[in-house]
C-alpha atoms as a PDB file:
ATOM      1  CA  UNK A   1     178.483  80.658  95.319  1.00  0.00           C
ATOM      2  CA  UNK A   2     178.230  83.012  92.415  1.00  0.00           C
ATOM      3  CA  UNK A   3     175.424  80.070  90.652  1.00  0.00           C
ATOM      4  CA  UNK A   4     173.173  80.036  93.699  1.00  0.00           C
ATOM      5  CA  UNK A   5     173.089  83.757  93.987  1.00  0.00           C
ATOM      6  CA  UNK A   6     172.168  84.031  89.961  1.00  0.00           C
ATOM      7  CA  UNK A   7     170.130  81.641  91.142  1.00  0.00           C
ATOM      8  CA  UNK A   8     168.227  82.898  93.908  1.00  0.00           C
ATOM      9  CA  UNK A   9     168.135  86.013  91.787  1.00  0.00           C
ATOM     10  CA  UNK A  10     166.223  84.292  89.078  1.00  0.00           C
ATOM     11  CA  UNK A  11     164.134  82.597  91.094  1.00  0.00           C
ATOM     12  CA  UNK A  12     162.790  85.901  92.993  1.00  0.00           C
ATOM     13  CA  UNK A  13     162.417  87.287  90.010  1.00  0.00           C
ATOM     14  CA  UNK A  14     160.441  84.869  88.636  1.00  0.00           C
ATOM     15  CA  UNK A  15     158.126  84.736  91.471  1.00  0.00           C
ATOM     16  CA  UNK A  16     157.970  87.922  92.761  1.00  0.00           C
ATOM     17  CA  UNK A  17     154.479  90.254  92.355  1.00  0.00           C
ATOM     18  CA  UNK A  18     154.394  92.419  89.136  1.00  0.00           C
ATOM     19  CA  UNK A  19     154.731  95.707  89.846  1.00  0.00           C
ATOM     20  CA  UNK A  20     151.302  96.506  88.759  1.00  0.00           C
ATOM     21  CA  UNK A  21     149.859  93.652  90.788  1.00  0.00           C
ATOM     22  CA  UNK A  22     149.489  96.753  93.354  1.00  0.00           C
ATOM     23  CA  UNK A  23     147.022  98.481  90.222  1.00  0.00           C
ATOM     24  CA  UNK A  24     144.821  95.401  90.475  1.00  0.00           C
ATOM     25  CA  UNK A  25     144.100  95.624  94.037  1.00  0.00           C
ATOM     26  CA  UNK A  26     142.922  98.875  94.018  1.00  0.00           C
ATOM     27  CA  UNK A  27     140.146  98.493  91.225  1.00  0.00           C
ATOM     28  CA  UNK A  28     138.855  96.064  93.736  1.00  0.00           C
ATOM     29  CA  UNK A  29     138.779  98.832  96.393  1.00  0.00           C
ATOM     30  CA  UNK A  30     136.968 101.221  93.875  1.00  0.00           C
ATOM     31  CA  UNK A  31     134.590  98.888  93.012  1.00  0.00           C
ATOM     32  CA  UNK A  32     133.890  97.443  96.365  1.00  0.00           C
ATOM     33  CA  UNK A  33     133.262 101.604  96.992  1.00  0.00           C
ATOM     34  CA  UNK A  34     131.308 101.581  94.140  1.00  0.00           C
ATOM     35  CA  UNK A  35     128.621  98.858  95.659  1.00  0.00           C
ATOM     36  CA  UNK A  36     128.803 100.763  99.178  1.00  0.00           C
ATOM     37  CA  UNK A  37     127.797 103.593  97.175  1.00  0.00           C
ATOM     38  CA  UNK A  38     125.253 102.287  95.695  1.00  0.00           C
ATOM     39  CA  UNK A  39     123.657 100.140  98.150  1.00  0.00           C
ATOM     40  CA  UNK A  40     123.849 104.025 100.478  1.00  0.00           C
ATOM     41  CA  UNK A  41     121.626 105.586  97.814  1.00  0.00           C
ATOM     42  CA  UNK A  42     119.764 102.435  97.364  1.00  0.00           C
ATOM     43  CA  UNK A  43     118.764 102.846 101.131  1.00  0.00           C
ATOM     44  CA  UNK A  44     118.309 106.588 101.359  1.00  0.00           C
ATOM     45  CA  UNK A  45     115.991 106.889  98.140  1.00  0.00           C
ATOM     46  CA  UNK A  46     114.037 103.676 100.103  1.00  0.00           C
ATOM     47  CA  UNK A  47     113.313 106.255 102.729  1.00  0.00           C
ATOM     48  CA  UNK A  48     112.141 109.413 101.059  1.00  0.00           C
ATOM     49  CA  UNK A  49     109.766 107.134  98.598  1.00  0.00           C
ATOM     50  CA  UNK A  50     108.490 105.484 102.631  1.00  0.00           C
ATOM     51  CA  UNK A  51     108.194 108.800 104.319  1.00  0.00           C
ATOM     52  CA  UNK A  52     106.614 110.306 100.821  1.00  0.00           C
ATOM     53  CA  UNK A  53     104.390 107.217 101.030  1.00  0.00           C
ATOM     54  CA  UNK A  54     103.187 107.612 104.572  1.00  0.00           C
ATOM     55  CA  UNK A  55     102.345 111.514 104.038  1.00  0.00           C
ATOM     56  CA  UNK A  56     100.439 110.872 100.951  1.00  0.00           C
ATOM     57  CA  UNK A  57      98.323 108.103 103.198  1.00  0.00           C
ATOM     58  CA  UNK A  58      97.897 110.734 106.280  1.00  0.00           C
ATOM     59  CA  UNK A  59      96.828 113.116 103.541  1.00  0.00           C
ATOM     60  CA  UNK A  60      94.409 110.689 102.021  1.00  0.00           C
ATOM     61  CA  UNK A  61      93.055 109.639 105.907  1.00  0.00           C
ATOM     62  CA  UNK A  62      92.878 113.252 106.826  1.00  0.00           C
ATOM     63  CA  UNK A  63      90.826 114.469 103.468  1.00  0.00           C
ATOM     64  CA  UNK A  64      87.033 113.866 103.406  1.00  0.00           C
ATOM     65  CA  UNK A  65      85.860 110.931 101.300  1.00  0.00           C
ATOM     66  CA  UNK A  66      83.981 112.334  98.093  1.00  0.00           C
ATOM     67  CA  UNK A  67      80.524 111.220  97.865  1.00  0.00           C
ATOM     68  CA  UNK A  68      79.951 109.683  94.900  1.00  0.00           C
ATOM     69  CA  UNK A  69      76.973 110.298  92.666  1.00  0.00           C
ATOM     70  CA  UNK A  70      75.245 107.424  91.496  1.00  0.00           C
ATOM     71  CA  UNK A  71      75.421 106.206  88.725  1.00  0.00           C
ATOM     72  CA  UNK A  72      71.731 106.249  86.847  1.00  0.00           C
ATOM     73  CA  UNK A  73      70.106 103.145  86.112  1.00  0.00           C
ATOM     74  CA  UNK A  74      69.080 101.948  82.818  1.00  0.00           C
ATOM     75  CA  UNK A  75      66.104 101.771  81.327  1.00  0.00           C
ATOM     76  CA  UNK A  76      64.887  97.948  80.981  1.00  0.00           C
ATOM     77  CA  UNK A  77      63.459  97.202  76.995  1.00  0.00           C
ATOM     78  CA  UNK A  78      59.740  95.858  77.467  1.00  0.00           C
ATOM     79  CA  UNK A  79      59.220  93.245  75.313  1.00  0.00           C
END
């Protein structure tokens, strides 16, 4: 009895999860927060540059078009 319990005893320690094994997880949780994060930000800057985007347009629609001079012509060389 006493060699299978030494036994069993090595065994689970031999296959038991490191201590730190708990350590590894986590960086997976802070990066897997990290994407969120940035995919968030991603998506909020998207709609300030869309809503800055459509007020510059109504701004553009809602200003008279500038009449543009012409351009004057050239003279033609007689030859």
């Amino acid at each position: 009895m006493d060699k299978s319990a030494t036994a069993r005893s090595r065994a689970d320690a031999a296959f038991a999860t490191p201590p730190e094994r708990g350590a590894k997880g986590s960086a997976t949780m802070i990066i897997a927060d990290e994407v969120k994060a940035t995919h968030e930000k991603t998506a909020r800057l998207k709609a300030l540059r869309l809503a800055q985007e459509a007020v510059a347009a109504e701004e553009a629609k809602s200003a008279a078009p500038a009449k543009k001079k012409a351009a004057p012509r050239k003279k033609r060389a007689t030859a």
